[in-house]
N, C-alpha and C. Protein backbone atom coordinates (compact mmCIF):
# COMPACT_ATOMS: atom_id res chain seq x y z
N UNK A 1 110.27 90.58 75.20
CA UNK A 1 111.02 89.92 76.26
C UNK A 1 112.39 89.53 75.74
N UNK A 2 113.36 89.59 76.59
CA UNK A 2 114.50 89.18 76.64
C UNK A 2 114.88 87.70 75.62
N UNK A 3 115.56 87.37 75.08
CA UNK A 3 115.99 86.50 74.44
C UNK A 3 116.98 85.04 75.26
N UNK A 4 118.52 86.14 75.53
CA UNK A 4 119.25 85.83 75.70
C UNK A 4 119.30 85.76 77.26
N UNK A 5 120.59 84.72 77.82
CA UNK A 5 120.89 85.05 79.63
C UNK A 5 120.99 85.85 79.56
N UNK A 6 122.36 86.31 79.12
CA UNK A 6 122.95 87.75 79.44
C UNK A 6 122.04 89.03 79.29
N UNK A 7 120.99 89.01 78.00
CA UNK A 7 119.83 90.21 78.35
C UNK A 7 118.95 89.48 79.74
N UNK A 8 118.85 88.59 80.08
CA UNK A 8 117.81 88.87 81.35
C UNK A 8 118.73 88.97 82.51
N UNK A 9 119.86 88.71 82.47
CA UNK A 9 120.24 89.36 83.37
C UNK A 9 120.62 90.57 83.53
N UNK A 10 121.16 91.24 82.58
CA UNK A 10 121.07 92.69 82.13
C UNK A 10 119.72 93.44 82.81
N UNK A 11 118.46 92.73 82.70
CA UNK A 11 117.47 93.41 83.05
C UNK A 11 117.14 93.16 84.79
N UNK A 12 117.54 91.85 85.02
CA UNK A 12 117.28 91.90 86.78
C UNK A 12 118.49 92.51 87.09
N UNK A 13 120.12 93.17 87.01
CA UNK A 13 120.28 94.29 87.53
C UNK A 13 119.91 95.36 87.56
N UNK A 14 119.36 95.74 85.58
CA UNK A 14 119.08 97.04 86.03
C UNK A 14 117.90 97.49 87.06
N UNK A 15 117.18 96.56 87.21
CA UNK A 15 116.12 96.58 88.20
C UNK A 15 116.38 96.60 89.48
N UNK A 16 117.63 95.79 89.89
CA UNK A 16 117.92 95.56 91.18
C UNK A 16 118.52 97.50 91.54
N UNK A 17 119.52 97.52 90.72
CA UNK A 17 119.71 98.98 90.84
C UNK A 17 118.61 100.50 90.75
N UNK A 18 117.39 99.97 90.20
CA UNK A 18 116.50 101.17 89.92
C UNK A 18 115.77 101.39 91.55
N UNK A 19 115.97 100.10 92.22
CA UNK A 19 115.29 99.73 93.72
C UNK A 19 116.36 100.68 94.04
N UNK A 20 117.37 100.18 93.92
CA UNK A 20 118.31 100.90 94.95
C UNK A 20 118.70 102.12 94.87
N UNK A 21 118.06 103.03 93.63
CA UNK A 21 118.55 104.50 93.79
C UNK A 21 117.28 104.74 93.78
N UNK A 22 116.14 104.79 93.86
CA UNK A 22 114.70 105.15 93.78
C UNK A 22 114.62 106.20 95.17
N UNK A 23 114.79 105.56 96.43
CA UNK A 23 115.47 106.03 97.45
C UNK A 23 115.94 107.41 97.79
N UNK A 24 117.03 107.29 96.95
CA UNK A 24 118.16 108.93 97.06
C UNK A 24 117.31 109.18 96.20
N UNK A 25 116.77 108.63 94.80
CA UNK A 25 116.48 109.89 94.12
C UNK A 25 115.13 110.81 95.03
N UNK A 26 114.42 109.97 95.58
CA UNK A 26 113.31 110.61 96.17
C UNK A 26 113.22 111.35 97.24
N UNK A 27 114.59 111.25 97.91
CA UNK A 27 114.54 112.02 99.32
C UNK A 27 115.55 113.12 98.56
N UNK A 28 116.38 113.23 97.31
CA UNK A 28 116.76 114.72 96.84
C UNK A 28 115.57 115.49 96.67
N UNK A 29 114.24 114.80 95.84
CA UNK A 29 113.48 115.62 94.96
C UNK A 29 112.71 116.17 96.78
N UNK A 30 112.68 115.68 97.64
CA UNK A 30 111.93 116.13 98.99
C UNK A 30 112.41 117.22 99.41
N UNK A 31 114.32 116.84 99.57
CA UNK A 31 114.94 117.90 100.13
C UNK A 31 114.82 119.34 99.53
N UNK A 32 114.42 118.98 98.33
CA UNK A 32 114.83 120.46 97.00
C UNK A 32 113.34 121.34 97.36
N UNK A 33 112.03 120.34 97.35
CA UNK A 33 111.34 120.91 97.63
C UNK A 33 110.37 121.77 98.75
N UNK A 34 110.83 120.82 99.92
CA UNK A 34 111.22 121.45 101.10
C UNK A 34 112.04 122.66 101.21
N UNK A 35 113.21 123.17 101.13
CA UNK A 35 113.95 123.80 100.76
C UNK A 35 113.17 125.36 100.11
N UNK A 36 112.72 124.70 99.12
CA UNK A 36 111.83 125.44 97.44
C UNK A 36 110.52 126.35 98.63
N UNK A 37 109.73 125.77 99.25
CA UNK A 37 108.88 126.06 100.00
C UNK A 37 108.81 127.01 101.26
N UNK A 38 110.16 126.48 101.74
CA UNK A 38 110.78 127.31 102.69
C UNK A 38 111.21 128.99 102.02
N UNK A 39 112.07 128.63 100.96
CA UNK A 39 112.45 130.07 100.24
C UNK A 39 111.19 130.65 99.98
N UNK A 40 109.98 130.13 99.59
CA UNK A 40 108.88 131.00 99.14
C UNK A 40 108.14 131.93 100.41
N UNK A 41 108.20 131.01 101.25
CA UNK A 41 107.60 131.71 103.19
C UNK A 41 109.04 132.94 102.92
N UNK A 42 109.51 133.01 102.34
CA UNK A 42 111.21 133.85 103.06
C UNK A 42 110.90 133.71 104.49
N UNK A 43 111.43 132.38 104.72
CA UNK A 43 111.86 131.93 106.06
C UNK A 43 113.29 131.74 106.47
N UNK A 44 113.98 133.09 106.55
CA UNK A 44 114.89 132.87 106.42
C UNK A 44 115.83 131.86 107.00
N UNK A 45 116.44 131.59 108.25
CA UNK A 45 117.17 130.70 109.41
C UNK A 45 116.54 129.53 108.86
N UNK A 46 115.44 128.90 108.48
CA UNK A 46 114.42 127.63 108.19
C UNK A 46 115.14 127.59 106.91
N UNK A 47 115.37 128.08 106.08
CA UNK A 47 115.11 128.10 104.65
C UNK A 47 117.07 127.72 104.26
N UNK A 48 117.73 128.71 104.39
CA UNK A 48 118.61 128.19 104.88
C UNK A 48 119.10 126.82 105.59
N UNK A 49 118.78 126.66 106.18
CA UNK A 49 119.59 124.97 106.77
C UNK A 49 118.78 124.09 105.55
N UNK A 50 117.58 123.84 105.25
CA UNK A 50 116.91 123.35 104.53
C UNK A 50 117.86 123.72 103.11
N UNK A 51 118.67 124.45 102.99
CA UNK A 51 119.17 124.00 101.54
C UNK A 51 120.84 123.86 101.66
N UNK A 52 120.87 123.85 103.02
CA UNK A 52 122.22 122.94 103.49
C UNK A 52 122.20 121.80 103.06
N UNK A 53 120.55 121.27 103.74
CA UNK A 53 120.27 119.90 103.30
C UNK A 53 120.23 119.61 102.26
N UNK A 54 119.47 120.09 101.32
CA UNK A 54 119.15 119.83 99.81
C UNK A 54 121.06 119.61 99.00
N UNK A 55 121.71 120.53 99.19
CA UNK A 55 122.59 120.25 98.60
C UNK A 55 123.50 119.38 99.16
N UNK A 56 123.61 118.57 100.54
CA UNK A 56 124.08 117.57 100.97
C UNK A 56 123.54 116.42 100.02
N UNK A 57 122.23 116.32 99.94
CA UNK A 57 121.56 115.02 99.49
C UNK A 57 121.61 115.57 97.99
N UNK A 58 122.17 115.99 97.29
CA UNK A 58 122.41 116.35 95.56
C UNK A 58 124.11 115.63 95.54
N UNK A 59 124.72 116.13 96.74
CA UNK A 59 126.60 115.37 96.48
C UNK A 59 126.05 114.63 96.49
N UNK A 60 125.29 113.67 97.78
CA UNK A 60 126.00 112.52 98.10
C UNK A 60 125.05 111.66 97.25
N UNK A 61 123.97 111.64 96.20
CA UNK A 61 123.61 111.35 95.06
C UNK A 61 124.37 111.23 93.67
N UNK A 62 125.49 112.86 93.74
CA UNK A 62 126.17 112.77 92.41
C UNK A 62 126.92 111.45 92.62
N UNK A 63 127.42 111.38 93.74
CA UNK A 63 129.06 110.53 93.91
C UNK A 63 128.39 109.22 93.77
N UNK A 64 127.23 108.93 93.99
CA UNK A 64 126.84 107.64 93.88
C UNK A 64 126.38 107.01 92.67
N UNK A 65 126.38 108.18 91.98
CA UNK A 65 125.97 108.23 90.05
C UNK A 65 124.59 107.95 89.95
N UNK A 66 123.50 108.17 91.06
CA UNK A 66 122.03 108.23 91.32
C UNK A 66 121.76 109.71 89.91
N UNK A 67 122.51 110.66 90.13
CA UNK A 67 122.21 111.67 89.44
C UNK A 67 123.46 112.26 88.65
N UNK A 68 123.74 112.43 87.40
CA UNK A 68 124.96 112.89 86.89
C UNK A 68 125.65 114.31 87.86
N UNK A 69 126.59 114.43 87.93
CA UNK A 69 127.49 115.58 88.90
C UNK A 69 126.99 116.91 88.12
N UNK A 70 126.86 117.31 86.65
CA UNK A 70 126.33 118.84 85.92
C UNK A 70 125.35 118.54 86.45
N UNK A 71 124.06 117.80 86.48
CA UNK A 71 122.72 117.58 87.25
C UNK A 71 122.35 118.24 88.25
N UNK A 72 123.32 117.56 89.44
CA UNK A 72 123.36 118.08 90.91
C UNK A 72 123.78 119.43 90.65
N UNK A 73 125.01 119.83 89.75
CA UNK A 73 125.41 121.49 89.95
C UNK A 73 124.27 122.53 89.60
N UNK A 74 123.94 121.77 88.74
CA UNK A 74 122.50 122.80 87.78
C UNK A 74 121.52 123.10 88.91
N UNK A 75 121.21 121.97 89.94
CA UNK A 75 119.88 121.97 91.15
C UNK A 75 120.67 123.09 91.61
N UNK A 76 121.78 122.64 92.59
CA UNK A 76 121.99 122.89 93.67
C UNK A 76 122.32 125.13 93.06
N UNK A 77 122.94 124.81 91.84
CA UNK A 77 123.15 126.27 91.43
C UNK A 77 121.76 127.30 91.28
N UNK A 78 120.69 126.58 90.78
CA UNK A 78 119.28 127.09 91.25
C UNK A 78 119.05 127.44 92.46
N UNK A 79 118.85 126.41 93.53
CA UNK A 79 118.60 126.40 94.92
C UNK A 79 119.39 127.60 95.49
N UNK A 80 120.39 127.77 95.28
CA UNK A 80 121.29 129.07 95.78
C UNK A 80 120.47 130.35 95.24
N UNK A 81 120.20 130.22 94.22
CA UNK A 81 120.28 131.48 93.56
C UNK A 81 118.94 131.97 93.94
N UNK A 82 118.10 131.10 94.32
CA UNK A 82 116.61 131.55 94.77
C UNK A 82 116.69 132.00 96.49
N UNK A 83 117.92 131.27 96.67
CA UNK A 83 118.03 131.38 98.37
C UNK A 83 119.01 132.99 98.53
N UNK A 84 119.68 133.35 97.52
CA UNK A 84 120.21 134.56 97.59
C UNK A 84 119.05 135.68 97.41
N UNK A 85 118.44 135.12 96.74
CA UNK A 85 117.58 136.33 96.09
C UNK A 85 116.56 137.02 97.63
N UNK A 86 115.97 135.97 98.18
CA UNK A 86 115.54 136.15 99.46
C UNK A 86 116.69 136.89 101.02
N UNK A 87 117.97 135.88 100.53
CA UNK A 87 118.48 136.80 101.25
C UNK A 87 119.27 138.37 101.23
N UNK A 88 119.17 138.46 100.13
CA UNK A 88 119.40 140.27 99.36
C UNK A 88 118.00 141.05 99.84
N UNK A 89 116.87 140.58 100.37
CA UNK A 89 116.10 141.94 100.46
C UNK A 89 116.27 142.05 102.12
């Protein structure tokens, strides 16, 4: 346990903040896999908008520093590349 104020307070923000991105982080990991599920049906028109979404909810995560910005590029550069692959056949 904490010693000092300044470490316990150190620890009830970082807590207050882990509440508050728990949130985005969980509705990215939904969107991605939604998305992920859709590409596997090759559904195409479905599958598609679904990773409109996914990479909406990866920005608006980076910008909020929920997820580092290479993070989001690395997903969202996956998510494409599985969504091309379906749409090439």
């Amino acid at each position: 346990m904490a010693n000092t104020k300044s470490a316990l307070k150190a620890i009830r923000v970082s807590e207050r903040k882990r509440q508050q991105n728990k949130p985005i982080r969980t509705g990215v990991r939904t969107r991605i896999k939604q998305a992920e599920k859709l590409i596997a049906r090759s559904d195409e028109p479905a599958a598609r908008q679904a990773v409109i979404l996914a990479v909406s909810a990866l920005d608006k995560a980076a910008n909020k520093g929920v997820i580092h910005r290479n993070n989001a590029a690395r997903r969202k550069s996956r998510l494409m590349k599985k969504l091309n692959a379906i749409l090439a056949q």
